[in-house]
C-alpha atoms as a PDB file:
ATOM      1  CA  UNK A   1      -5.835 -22.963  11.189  1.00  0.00           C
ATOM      2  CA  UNK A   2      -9.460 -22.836  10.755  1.00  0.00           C
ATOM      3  CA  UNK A   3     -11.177 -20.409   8.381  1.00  0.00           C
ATOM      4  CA  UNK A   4     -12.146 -17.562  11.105  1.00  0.00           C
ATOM      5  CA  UNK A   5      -8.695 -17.926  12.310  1.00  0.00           C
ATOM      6  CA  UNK A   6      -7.362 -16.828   8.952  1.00  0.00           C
ATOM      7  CA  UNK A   7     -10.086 -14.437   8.224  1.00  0.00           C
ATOM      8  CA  UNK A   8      -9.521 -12.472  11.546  1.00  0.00           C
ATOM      9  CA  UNK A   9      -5.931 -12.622  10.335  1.00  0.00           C
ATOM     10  CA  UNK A  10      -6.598 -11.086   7.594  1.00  0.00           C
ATOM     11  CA  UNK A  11      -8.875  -8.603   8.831  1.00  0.00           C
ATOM     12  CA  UNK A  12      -6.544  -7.145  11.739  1.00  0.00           C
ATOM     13  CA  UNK A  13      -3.548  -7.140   9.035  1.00  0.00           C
ATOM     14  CA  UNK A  14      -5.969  -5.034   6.672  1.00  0.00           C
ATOM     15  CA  UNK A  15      -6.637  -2.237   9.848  1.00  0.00           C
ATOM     16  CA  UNK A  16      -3.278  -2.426  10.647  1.00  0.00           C
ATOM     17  CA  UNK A  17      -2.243  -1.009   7.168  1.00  0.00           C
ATOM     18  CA  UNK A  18      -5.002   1.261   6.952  1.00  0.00           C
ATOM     19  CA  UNK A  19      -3.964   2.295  10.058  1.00  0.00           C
ATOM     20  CA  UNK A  20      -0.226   2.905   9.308  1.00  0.00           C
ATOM     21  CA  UNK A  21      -1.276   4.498   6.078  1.00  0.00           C
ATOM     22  CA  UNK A  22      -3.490   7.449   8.206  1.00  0.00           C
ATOM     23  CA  UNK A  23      -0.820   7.725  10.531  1.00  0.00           C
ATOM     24  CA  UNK A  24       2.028   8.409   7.861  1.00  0.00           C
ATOM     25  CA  UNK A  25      -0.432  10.707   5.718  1.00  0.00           C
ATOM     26  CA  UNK A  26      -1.279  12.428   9.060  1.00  0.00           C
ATOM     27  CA  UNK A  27       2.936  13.254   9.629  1.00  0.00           C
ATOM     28  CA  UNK A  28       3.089  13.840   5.818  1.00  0.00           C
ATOM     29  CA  UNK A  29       0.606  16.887   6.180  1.00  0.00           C
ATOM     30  CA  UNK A  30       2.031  18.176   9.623  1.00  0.00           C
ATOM     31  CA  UNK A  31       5.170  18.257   7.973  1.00  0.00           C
ATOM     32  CA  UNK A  32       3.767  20.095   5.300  1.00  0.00           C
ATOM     33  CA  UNK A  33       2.476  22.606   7.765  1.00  0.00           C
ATOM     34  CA  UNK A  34       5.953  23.184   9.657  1.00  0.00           C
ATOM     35  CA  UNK A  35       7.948  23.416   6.190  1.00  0.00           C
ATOM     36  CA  UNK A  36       5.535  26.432   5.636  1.00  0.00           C
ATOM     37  CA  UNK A  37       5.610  27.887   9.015  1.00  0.00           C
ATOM     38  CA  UNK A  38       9.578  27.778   8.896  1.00  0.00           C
ATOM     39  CA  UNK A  39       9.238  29.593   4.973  1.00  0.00           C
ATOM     40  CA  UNK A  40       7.356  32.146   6.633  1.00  0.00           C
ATOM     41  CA  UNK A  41       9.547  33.275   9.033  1.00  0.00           C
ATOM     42  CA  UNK A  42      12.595  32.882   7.038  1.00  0.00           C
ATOM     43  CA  UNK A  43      10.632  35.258   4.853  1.00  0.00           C
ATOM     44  CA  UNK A  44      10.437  37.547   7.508  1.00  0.00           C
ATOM     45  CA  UNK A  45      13.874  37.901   7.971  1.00  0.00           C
ATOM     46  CA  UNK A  46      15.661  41.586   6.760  1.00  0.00           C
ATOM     47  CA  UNK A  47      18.185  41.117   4.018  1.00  0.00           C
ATOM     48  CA  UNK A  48      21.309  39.877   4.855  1.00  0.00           C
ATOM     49  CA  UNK A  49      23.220  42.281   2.247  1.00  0.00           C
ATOM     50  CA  UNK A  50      26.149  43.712   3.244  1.00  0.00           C
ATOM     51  CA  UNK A  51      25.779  47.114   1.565  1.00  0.00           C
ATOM     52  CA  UNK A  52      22.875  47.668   3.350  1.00  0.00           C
ATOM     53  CA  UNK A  53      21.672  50.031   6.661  1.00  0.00           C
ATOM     54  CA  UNK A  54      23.223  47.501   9.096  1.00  0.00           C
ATOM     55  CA  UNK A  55      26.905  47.646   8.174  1.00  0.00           C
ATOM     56  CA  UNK A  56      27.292  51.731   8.521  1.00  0.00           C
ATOM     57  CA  UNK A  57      25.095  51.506  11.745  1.00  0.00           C
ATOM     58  CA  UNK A  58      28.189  49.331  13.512  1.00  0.00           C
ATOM     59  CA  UNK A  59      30.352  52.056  12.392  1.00  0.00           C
ATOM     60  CA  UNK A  60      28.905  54.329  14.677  1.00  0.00           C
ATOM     61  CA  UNK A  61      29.495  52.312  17.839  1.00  0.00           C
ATOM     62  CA  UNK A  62      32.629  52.945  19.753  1.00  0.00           C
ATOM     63  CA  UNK A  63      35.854  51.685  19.134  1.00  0.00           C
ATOM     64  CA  UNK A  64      36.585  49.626  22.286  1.00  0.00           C
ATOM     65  CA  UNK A  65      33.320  47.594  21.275  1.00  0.00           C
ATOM     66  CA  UNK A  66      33.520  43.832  20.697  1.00  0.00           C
ATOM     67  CA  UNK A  67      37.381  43.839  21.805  1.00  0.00           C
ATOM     68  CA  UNK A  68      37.202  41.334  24.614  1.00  0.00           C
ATOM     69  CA  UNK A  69      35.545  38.908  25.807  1.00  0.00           C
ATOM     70  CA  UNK A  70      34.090  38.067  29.432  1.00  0.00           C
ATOM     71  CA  UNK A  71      35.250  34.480  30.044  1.00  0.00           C
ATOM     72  CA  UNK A  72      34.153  34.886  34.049  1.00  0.00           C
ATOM     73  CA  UNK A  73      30.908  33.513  35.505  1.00  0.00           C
END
């Protein structure tokens, strides 16, 4: 191998790491981004407790509510 052989080497293996390493901090950030997006809306969400509103609003509905199931298309 001559010395522009190598040197080209070398150069192409130096972009090729630079460009790996902009790629990965690139996914790195966007993931970032969607972990925040998803706590947001999580945050969003009402209170799961059960001694709250939703439990003696399903004690209004009728009894014959939620006692089958459809299993026909």
């Amino acid at each position: 191998m001559d010395a522009n052989a190598i040197s080209n080497l070398a150069t192409q293996m130096t972009q090729q790491n630079t460009s790996q390493s902009v790629g990965m901090a690139v996914l790195k950030k966007s993931m970032e981004a969607e972990a925040q997006a998803a706590t947001a809306l999580v945050e969003t969400l009402p209170d799961a407790n059960p001694n709250s509103d939703a439990q003696t609003s399903t004690q209004a509905l009728p009894s014959n509510l939620g006692n089958t199931i459809n299993t026909t298309a």
